[in-house]
C-alpha atoms as a PDB file:
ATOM      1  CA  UNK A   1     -30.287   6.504 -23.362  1.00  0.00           C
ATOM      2  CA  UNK A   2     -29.779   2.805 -22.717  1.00  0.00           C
ATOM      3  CA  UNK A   3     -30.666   1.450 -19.103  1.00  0.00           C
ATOM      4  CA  UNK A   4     -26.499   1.167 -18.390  1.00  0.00           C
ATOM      5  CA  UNK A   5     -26.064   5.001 -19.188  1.00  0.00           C
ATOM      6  CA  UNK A   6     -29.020   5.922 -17.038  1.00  0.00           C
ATOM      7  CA  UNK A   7     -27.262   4.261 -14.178  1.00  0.00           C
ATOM      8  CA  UNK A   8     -23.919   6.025 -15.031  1.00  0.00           C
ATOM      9  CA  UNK A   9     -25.957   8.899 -15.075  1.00  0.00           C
ATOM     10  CA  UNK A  10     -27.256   8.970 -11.619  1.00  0.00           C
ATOM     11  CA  UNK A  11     -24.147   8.159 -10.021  1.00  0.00           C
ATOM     12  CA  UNK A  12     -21.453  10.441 -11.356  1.00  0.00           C
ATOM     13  CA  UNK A  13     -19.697  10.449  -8.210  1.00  0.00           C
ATOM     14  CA  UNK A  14     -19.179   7.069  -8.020  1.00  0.00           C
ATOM     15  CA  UNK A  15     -16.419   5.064 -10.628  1.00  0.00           C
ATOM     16  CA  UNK A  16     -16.923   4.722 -13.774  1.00  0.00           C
ATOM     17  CA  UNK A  17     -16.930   0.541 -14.243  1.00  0.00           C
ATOM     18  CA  UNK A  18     -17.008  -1.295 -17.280  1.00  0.00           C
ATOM     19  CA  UNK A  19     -18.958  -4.722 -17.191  1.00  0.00           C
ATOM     20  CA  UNK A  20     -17.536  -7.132 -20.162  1.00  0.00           C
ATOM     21  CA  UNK A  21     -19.025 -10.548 -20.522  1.00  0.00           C
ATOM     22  CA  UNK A  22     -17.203 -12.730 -22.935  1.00  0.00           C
ATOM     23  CA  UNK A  23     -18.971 -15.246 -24.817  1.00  0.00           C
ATOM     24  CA  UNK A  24     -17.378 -17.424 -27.912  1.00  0.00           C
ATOM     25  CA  UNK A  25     -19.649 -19.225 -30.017  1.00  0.00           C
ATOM     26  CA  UNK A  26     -16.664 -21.968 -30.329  1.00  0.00           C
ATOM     27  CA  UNK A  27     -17.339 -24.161 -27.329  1.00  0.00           C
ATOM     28  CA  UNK A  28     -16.939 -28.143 -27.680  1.00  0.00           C
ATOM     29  CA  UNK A  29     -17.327 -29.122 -23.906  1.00  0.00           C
ATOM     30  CA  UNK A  30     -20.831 -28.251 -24.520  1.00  0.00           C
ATOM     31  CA  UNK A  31     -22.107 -26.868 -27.933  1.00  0.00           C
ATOM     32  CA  UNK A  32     -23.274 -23.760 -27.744  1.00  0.00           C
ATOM     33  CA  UNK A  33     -22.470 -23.208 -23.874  1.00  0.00           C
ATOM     34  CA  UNK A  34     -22.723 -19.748 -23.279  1.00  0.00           C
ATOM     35  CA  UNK A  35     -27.014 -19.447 -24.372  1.00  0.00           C
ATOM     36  CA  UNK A  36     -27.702 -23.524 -23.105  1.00  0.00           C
ATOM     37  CA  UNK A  37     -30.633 -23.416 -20.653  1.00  0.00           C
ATOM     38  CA  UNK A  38     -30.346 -22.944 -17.358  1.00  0.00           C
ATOM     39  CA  UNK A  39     -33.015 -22.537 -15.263  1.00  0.00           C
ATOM     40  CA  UNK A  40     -35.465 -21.593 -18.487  1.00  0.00           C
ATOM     41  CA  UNK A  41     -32.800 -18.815 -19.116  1.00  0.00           C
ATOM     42  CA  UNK A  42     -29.884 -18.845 -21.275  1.00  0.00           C
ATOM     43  CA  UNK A  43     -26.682 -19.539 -19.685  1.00  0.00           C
ATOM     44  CA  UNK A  44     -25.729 -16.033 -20.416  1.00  0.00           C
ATOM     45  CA  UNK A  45     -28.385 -14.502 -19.295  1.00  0.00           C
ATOM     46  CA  UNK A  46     -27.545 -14.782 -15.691  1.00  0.00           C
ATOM     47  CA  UNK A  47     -24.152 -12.939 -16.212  1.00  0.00           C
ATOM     48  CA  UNK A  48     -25.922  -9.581 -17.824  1.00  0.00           C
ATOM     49  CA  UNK A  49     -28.635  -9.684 -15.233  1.00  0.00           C
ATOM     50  CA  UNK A  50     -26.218  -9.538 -13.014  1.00  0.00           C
ATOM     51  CA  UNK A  51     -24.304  -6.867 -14.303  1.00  0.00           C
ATOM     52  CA  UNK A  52     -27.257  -4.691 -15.316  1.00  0.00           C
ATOM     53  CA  UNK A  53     -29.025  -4.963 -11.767  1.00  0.00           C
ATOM     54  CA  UNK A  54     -25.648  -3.813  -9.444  1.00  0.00           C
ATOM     55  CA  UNK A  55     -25.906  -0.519  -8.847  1.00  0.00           C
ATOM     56  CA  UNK A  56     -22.106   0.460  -9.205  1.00  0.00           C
ATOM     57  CA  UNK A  57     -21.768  -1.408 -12.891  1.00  0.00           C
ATOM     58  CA  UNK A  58     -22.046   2.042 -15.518  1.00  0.00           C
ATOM     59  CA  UNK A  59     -22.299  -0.211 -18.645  1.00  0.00           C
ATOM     60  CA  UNK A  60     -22.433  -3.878 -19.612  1.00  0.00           C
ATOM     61  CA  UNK A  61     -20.889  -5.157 -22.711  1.00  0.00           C
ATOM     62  CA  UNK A  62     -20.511  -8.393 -24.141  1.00  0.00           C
ATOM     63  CA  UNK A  63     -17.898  -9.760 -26.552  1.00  0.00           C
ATOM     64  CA  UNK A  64     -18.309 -12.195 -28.647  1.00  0.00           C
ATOM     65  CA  UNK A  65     -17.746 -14.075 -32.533  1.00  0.00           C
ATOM     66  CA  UNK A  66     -20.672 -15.757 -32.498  1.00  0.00           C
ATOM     67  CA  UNK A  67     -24.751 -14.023 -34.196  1.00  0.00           C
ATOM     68  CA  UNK A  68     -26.404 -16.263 -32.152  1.00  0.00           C
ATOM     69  CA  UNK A  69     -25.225 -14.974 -28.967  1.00  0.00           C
ATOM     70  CA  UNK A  70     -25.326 -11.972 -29.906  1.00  0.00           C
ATOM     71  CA  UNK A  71     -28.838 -11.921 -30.306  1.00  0.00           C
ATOM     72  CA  UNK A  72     -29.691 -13.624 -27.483  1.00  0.00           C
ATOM     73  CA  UNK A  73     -27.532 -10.748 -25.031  1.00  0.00           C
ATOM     74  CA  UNK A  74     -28.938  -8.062 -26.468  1.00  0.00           C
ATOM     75  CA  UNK A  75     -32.345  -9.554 -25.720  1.00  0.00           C
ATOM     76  CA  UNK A  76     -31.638  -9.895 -22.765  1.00  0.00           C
ATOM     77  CA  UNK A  77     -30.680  -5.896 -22.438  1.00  0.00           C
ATOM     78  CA  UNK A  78     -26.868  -6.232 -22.739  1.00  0.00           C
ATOM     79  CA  UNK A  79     -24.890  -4.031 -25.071  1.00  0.00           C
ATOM     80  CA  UNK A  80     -22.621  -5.616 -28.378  1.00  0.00           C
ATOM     81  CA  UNK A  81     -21.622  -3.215 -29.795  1.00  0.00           C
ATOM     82  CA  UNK A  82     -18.878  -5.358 -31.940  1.00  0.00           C
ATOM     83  CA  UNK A  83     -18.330  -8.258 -33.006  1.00  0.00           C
ATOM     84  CA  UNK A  84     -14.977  -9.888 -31.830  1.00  0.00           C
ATOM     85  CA  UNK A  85     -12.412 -10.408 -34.217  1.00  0.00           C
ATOM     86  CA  UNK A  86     -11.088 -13.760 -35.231  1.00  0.00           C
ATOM     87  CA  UNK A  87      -7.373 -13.301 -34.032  1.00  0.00           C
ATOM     88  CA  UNK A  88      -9.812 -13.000 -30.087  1.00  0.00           C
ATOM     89  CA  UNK A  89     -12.062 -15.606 -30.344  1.00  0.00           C
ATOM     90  CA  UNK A  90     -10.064 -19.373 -30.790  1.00  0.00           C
ATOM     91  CA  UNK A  91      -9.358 -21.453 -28.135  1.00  0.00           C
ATOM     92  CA  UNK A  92      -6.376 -20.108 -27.111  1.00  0.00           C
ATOM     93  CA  UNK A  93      -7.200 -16.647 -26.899  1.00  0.00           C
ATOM     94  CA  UNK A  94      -6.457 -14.857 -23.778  1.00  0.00           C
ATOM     95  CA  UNK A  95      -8.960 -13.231 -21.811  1.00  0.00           C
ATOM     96  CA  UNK A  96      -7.030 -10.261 -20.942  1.00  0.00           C
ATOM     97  CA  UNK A  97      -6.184  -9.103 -24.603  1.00  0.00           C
ATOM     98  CA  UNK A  98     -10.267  -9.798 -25.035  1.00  0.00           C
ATOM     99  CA  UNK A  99     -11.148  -7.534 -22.073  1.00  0.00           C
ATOM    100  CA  UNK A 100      -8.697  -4.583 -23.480  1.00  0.00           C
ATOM    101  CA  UNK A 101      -9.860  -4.949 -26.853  1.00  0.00           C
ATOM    102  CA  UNK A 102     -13.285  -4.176 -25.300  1.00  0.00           C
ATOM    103  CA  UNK A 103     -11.856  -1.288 -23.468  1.00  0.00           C
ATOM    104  CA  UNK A 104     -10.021   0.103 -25.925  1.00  0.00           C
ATOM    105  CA  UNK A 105     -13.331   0.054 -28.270  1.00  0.00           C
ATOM    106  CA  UNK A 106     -15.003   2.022 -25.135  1.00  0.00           C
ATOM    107  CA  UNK A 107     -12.483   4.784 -25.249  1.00  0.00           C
ATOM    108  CA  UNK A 108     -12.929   5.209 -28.780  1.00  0.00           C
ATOM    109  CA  UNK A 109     -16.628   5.223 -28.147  1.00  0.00           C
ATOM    110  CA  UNK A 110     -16.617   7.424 -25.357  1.00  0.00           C
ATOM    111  CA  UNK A 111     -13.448   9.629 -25.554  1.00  0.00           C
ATOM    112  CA  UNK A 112     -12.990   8.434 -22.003  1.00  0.00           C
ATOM    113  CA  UNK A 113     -11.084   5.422 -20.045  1.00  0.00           C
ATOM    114  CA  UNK A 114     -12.884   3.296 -17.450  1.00  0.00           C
ATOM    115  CA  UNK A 115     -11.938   3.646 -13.581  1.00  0.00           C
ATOM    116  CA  UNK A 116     -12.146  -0.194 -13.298  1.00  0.00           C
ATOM    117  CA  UNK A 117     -12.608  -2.674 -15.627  1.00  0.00           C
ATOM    118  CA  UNK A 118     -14.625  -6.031 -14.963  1.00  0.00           C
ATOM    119  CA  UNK A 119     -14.762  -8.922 -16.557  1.00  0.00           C
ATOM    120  CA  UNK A 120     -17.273 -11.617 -16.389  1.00  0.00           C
ATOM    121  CA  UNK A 121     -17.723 -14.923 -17.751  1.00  0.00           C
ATOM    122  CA  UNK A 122     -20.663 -16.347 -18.274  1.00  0.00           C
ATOM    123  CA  UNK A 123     -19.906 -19.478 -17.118  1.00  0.00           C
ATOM    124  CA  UNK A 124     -20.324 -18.417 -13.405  1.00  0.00           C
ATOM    125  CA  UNK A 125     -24.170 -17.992 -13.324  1.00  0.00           C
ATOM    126  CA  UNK A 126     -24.682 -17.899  -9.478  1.00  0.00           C
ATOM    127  CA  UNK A 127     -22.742 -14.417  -8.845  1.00  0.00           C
ATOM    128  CA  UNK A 128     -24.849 -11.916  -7.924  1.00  0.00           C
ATOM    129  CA  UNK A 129     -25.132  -7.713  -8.102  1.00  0.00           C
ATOM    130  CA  UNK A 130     -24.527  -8.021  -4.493  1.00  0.00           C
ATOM    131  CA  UNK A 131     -20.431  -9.913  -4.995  1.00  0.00           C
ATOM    132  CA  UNK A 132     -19.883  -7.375  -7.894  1.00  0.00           C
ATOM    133  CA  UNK A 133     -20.536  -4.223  -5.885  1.00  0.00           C
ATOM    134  CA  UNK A 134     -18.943  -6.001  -2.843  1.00  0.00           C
ATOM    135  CA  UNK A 135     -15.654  -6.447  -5.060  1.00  0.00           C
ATOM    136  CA  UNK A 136     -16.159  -2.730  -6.630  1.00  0.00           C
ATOM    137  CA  UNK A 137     -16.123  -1.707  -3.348  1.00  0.00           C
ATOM    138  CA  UNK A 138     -12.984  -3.623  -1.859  1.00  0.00           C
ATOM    139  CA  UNK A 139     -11.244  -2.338  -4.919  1.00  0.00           C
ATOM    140  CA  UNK A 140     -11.926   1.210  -3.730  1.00  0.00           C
ATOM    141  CA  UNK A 141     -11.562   0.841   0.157  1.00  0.00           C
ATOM    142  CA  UNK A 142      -8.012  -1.174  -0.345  1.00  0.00           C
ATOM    143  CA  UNK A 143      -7.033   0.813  -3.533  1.00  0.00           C
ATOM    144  CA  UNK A 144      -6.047  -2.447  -5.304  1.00  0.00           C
ATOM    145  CA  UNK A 145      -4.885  -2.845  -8.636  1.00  0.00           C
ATOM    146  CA  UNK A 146      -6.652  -5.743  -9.090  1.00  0.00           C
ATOM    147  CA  UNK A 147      -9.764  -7.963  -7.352  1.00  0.00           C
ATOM    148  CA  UNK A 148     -10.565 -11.617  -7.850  1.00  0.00           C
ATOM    149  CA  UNK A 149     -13.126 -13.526  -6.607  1.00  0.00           C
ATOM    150  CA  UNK A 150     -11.694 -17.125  -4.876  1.00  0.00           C
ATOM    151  CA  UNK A 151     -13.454 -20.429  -2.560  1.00  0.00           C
ATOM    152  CA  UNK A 152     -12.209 -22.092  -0.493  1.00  0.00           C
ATOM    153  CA  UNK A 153     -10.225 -25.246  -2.264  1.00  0.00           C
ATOM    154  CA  UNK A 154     -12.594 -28.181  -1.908  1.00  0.00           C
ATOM    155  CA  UNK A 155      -9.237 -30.419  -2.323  1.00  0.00           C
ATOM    156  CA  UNK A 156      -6.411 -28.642  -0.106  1.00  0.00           C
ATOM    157  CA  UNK A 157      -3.584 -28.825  -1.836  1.00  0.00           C
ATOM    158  CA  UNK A 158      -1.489 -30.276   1.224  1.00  0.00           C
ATOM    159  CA  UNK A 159      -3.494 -32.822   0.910  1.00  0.00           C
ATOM    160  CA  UNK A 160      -3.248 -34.038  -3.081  1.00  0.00           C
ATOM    161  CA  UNK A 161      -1.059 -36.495  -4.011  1.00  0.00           C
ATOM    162  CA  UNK A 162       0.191 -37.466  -7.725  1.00  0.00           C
ATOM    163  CA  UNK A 163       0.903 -41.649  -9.346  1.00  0.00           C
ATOM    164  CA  UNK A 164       4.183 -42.225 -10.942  1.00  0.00           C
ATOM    165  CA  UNK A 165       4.479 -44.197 -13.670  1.00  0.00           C
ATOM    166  CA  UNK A 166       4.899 -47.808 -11.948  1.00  0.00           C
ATOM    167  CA  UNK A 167       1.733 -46.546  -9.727  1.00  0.00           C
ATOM    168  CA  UNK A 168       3.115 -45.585  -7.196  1.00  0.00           C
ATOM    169  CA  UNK A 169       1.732 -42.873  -4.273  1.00  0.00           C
ATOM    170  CA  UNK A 170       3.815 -39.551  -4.079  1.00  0.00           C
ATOM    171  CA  UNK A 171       2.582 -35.698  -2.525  1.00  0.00           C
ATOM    172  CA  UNK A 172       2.058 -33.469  -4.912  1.00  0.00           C
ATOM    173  CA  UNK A 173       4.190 -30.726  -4.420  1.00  0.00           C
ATOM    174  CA  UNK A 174       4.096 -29.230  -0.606  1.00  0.00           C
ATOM    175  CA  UNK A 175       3.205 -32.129   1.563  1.00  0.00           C
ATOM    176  CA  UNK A 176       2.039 -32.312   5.177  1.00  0.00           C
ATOM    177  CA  UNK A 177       4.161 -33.839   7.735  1.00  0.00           C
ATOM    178  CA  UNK A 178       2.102 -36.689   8.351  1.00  0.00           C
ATOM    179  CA  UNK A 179      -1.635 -37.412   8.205  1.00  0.00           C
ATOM    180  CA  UNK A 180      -3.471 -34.443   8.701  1.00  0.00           C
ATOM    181  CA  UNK A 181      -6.700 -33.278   9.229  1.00  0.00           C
ATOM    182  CA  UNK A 182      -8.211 -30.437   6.508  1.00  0.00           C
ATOM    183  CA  UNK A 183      -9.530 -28.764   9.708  1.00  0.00           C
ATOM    184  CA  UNK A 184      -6.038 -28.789  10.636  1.00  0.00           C
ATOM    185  CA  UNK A 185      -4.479 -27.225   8.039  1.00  0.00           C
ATOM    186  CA  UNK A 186      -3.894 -22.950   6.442  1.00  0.00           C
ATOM    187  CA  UNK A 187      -6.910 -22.256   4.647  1.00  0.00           C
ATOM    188  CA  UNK A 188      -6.130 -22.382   1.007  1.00  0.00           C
ATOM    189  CA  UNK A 189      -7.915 -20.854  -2.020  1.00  0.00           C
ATOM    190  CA  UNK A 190      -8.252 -21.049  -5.673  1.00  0.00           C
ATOM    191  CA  UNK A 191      -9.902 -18.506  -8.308  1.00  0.00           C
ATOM    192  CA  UNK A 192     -13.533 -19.054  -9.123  1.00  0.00           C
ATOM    193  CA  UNK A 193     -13.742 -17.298 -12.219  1.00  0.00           C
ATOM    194  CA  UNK A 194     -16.431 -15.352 -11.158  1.00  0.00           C
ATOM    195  CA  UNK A 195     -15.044 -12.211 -11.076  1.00  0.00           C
ATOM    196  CA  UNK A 196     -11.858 -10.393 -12.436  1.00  0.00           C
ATOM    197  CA  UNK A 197     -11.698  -6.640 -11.500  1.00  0.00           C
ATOM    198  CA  UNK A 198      -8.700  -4.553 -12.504  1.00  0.00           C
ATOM    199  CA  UNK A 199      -8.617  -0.695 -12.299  1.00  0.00           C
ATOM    200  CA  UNK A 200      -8.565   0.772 -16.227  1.00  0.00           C
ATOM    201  CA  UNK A 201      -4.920   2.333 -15.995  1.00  0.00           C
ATOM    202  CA  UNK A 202      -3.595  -1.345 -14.670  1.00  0.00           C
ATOM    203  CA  UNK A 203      -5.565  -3.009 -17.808  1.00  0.00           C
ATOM    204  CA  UNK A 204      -3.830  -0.270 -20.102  1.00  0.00           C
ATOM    205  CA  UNK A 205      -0.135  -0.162 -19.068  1.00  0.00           C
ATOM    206  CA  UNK A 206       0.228  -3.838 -17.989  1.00  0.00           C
ATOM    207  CA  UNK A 207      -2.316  -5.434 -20.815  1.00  0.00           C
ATOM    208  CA  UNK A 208      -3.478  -7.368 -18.009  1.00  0.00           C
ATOM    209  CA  UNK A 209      -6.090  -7.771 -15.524  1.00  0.00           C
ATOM    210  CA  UNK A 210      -3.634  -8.759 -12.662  1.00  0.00           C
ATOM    211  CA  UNK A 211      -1.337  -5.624 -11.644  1.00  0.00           C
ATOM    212  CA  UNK A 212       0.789  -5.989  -8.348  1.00  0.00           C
ATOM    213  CA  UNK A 213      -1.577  -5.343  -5.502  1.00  0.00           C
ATOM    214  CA  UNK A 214      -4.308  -8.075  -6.129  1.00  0.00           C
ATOM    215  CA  UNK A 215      -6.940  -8.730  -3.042  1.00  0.00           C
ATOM    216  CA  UNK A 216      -9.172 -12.075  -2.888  1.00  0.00           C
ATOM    217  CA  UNK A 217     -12.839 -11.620  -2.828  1.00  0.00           C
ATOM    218  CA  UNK A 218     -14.315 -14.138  -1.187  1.00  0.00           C
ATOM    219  CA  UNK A 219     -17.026 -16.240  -2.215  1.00  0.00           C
ATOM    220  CA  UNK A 220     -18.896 -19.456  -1.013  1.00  0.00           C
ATOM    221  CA  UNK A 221     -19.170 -22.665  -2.914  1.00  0.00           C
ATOM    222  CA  UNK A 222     -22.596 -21.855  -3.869  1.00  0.00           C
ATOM    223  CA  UNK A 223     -21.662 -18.808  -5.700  1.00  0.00           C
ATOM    224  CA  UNK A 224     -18.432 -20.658  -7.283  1.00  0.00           C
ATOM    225  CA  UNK A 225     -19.717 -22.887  -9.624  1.00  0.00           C
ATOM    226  CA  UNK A 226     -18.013 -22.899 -12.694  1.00  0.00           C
ATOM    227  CA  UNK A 227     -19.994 -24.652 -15.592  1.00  0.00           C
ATOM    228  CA  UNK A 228     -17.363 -26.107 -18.213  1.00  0.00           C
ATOM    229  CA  UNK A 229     -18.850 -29.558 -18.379  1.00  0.00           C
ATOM    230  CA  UNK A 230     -22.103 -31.289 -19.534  1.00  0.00           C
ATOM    231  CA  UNK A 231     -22.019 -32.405 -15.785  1.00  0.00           C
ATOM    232  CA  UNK A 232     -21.325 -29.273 -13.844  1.00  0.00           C
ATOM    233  CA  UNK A 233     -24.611 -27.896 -16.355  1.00  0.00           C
ATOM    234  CA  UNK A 234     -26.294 -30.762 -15.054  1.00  0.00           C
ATOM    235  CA  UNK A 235     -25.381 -29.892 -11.550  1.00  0.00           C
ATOM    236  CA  UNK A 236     -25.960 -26.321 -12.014  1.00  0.00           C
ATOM    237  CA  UNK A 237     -30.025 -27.103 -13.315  1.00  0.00           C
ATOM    238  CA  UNK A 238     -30.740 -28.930 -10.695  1.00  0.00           C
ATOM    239  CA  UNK A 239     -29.350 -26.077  -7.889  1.00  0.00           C
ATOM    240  CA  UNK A 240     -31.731 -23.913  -9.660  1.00  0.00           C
ATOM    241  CA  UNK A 241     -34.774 -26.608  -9.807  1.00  0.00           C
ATOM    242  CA  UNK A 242     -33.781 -27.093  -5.438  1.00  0.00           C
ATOM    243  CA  UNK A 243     -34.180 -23.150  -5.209  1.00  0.00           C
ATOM    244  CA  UNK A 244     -37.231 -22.593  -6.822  1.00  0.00           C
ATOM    245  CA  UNK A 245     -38.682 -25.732  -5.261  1.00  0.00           C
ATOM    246  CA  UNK A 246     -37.500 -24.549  -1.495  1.00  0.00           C
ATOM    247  CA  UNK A 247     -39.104 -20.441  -2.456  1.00  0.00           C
ATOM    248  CA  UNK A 248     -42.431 -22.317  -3.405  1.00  0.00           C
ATOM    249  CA  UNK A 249     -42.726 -23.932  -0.321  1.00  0.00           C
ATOM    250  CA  UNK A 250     -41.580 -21.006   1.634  1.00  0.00           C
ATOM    251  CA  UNK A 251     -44.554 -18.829  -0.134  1.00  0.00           C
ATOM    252  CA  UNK A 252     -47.200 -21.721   0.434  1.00  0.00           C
ATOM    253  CA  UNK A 253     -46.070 -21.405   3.765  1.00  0.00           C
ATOM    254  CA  UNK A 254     -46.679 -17.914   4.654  1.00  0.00           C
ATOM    255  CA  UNK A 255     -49.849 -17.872   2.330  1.00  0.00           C
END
């Protein structure tokens, strides 16, 4: 018995959740994103720890096209199971009909359907167990179809403005009246991509992770970072160089 069915195990009371990390070998931002370094760990390695330490995850998949990856999650202690079929894995494919092929393989595997579904890209390395029981749980206590984890916009969009084609300065949609401050203004959010929860009967009867009753989980910037560039990997290393530099003073410290 793997280390995700022990943990399914111990807590039959609790929902049965499906962790999927997706992970196509066919990036071009950045060859071979999803197992790049990060840290001294590949990129996907953050996601499945992740997934495999929070206590209300049953069992951690990932899906993907690509041997390489594969290799590297299960080495890391994921499951995969599969490999992805073409028609999933170009550019263009959706990660909803990704998620439910992975679902629908579970059923068939199990006999059974999942309570909730998660999905997790592995391009969000700084999640932790703690936001993906925290969004489990909101799931449960609000009885929503659907959780997604959202920051804060760094640019509001009240604030955003668009340049014609003679270069001239328009808003962008919904303008303020005037100048305003950001302090000033609603607070406004946009998906992270961190996480994408959807109960299993939603994911089954609508094909989609979003049903009707969606609630925000909310994250801070710190947790949001999205790596889809060479820079945002950049960015992302040297987070991870400030953190281990700032624990190593903090042990010298106490030592």
């Amino acid at each position: 018995m793997n280390h995700d069915r022990k943990k399914a195990a111990k807590r039959a009371r609790d929902p049965y959740v499906l962790s999927v990390i997706t992970a196509r070998g066919g990036s071009k931002g950045i060859p071979k994103k999803n197992i790049a370094p990060l840290g001294g760990r590949p990129l996907i390695a953050w996601s499945i720890e992740a997934s495999l330490s929070a206590s209300l995850v049953s069992r951690t998949i990932v899906s993907t096209d690509d041997e390489e990856i594969a290799a590297v999650a299960a080495e890391w202690g994921a499951e995969v199971p599969f490999m992805r079929p073409a028609e999933l894995s170009g550019d263009t494919a959706p990660h909803d009909a990704t998620v439910l092929h992975a679902a629908q393989w579970h059923i068939e595997d199990t006999g059974s359907r999942p309570d909730y579904v998660l999905l997790l890209q592995p391009t969000s390395p700084f999640r932790t167990p703690a936001d993906i029981d925290a969004a489990v749980r909101l799931a449960i206590e609000t009885g929503a179809d659907s959780v997604v984890g959202v920051q804060q916009a760094l640019s509001h969009p009240m604030l955003t403005k668009r340049i014609d084609e003679r270069g001239r300065l328009h808003a962008f949609g919904v303008a303020a009246d005037g100048y305003a401050r950001r302090q000033d203004l609603p607070p406004a959010h946009i998906t992270n991509g961190a996480i994408y929860l959807a109960r299993g009967e939603v994911l089954f009867e609508r094909r989609s992770l979003q049903g009707e009753h969606v609630v925000a989980y909310e994250m801070p910037a710190e947790r949001s970072l999205d790596i889809d560039t060479p820079w945002d990997l950049h960015v992302a290393n040297l987070i991870v160089r400030d953190r281990e530099g700032s624990e190593k003073t903090q042990h010298s410290e106490a030592a």
